[in-house]
Protein backbone atom coordinates (compact mmCIF):
# COMPACT_ATOMS: atom_id res chain seq x y z
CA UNK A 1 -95.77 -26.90 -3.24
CA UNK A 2 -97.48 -27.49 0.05
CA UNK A 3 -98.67 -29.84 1.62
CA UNK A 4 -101.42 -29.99 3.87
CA UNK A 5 -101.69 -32.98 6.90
CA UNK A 6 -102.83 -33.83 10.08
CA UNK A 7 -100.12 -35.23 12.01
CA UNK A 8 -100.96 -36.62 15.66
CA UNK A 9 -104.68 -35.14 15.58
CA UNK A 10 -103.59 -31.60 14.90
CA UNK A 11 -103.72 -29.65 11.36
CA UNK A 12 -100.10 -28.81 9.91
CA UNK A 13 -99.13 -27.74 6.60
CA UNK A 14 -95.61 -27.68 5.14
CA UNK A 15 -94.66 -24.86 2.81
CA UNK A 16 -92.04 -24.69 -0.29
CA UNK A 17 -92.29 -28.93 -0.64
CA UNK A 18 -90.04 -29.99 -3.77
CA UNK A 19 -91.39 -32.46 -5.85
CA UNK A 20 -89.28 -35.14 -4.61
CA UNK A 21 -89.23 -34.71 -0.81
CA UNK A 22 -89.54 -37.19 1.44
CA UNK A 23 -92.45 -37.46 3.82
CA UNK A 24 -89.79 -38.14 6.57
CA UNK A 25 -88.04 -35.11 5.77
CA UNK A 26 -91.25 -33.20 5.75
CA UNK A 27 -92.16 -34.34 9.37
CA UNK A 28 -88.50 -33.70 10.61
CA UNK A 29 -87.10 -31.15 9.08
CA UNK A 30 -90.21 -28.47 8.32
CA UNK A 31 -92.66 -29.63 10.92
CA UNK A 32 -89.65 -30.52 13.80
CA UNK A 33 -91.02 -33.72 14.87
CA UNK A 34 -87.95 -35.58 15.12
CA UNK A 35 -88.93 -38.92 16.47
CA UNK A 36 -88.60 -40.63 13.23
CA UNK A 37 -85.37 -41.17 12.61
CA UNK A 38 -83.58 -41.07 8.96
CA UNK A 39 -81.44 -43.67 8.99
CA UNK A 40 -81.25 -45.85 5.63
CA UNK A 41 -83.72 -44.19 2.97
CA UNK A 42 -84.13 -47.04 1.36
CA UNK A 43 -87.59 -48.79 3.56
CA UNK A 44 -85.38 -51.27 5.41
CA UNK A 45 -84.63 -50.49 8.64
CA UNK A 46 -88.22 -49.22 9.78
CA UNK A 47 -86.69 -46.19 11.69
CA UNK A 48 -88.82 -43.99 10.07
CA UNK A 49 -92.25 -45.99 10.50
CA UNK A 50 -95.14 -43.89 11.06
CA UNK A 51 -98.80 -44.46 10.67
CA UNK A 52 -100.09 -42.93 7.50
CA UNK A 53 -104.39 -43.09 6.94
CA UNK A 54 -104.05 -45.96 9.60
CA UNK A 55 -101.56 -48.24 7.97
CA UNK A 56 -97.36 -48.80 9.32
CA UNK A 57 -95.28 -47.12 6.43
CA UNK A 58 -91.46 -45.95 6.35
CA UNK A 59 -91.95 -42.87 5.69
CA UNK A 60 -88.66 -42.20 3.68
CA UNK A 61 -90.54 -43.64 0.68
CA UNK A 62 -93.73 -41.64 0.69
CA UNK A 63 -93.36 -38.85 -1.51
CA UNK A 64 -94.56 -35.96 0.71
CA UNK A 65 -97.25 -34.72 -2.20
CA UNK A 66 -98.80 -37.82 -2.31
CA UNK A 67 -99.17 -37.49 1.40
CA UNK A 68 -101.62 -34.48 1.22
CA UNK A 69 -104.49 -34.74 3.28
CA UNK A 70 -103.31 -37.13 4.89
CA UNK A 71 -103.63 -38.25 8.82
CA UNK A 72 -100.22 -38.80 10.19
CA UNK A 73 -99.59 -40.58 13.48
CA UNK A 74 -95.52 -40.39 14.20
CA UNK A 75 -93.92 -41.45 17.30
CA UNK A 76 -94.80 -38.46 19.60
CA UNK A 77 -98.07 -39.02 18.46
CA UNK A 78 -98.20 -41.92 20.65
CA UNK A 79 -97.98 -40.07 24.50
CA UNK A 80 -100.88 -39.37 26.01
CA UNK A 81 -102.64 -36.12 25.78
CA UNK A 82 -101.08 -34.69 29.31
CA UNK A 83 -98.00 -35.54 28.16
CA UNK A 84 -97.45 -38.87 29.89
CA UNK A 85 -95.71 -41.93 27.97
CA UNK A 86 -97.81 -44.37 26.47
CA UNK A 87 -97.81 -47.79 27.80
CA UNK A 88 -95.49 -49.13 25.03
CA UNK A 89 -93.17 -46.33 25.70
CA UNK A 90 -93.17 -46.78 29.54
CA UNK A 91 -92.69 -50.77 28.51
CA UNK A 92 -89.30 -50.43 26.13
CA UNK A 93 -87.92 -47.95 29.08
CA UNK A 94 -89.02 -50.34 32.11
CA UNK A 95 -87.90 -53.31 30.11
CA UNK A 96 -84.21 -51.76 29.13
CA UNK A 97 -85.25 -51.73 25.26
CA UNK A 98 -83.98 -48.76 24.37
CA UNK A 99 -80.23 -48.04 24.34
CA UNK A 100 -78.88 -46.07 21.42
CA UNK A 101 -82.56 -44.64 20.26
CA UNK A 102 -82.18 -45.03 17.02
CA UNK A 103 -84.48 -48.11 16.25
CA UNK A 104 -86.83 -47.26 19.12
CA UNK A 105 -89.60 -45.17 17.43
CA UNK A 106 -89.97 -47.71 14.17
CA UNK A 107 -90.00 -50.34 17.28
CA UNK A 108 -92.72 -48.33 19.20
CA UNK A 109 -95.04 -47.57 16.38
CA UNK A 110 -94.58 -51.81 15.12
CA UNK A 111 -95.58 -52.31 18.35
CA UNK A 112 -98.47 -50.09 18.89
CA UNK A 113 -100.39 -51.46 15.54
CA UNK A 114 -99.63 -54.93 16.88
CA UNK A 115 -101.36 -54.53 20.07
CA UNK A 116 -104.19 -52.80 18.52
CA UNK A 117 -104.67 -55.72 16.70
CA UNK A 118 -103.34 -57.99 19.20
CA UNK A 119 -103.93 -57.58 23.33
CA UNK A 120 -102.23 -60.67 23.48
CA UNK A 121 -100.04 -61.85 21.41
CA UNK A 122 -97.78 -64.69 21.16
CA UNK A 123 -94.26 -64.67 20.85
CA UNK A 124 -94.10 -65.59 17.15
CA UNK A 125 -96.90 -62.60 16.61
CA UNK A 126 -94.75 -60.20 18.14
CA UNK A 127 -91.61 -61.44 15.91
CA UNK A 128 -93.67 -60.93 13.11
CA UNK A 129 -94.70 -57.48 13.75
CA UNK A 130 -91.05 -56.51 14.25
CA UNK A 131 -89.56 -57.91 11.58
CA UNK A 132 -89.23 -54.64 9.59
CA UNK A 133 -87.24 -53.21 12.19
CA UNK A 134 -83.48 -53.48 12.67
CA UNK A 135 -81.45 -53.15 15.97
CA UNK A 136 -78.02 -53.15 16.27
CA UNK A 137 -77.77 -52.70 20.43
CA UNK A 138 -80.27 -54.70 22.16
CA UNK A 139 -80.16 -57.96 20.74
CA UNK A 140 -83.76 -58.37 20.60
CA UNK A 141 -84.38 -60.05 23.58
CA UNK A 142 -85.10 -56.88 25.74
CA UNK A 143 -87.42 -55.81 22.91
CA UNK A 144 -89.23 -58.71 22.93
CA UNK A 145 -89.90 -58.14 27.00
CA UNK A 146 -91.03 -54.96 26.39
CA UNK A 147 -93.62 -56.22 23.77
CA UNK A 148 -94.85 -58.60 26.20
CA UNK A 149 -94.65 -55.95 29.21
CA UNK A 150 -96.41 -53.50 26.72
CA UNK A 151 -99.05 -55.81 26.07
CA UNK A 152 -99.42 -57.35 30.04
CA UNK A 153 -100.10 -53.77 30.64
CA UNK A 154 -102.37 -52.85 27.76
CA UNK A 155 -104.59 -56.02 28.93
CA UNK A 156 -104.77 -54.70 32.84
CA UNK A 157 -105.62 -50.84 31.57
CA UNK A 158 -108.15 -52.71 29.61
CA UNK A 159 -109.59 -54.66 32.37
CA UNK A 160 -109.31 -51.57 35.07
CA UNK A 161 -106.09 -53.54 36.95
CA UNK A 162 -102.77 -52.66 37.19
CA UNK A 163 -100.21 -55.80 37.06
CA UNK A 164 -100.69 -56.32 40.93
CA UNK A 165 -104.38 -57.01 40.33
CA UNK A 166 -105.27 -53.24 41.25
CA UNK A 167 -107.99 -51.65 40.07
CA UNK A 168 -108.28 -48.06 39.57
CA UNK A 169 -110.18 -47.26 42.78
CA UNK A 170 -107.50 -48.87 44.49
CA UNK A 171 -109.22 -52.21 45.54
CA UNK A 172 -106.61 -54.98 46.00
CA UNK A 173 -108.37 -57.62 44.39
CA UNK A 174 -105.93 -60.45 44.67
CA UNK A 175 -106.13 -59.85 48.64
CA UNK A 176 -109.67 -59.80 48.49
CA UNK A 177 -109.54 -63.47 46.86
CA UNK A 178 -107.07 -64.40 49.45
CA UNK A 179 -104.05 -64.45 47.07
CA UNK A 180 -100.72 -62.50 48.44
């Protein structure tokens, strides 16, 4: 069969689909977007979360036909049109989140939605929105920074600022209140 999708705002099909194939394996494996990673096939991990017609799903249990027509947003779906690293992917780097990999696009995608939804979230928000997600290197605590570091950074893109009370035309305004 194939199956037609758009996957991070472009048109893709897949060709010679089996019945049932994975979703994951469709995006990895025919259309080489690797970034979801195939770890447990079984939904529990949240390796292979993706965004599917707007909502977080592991993609190892969508059945790639029922996927047709679909709009797909997977991990390298997330960078910015010139390439550059979105702000949660900047965040988990600056904030030492990622060591092995392996969790880190599940983690990125979890954490995308949430700030959609979110700017600001509290702690217990962010735990929450991570709790399909499983990391065996980091311990969580790093992850958790780079939630918050994501979303400190989301808020001052938001607002025009940078964290040092920047704005984009370069206007120091934390000098120009008399702050240091």
């Amino acid at each position: 069969m194939r199956v037609n999708l758009t996957v991070n705002g472009r048109p893709r099909t897949a060709d010679d689909v089996w019945p049932g194939e994975s979703l994951l394996y469709v995006l990895r494996e025919r259309l080489g977007l690797p970034g979801a990673k195939n770890a447990c096939e079984q939904g529990e991990c949240g390796s292979c979360t993706i965004r599917l017609d707007g909502d977080l799903v592991c993609a190892c249990l969508v059945a790639a036909g029922s996927a047709e027509g679909a709009e797909v947003t997977t991990v390298e779906g997330l960078a910015e049109a010139d390439a550059r690293l979105a702000p949660v992917q900047r965040a988990f780097i600056d904030a030492g989140a990622v060591q092995c990999g392996f969790c880190t696009p599940g983690l990125l995608m979890a954490t995308d939605e949430l700030l959609a939804r979110d700017p600001r979230p509290a702690d217990a928000d962010i735990r929450e929105a991570l709790s399909g997600n499983l990391c065996r290197c980091t311990g969580y605590e790093s992850i958790l920074g780079a939630v918050r570091l994501a979303a400190e950074r989301t808020a001052a893109e938001r607002s025009g600022t940078d964290r040092a009370g920047t704005d984009r035309a370069g206007t120091d305004h934390k000098a120009a209140e008399g702050g240091a």
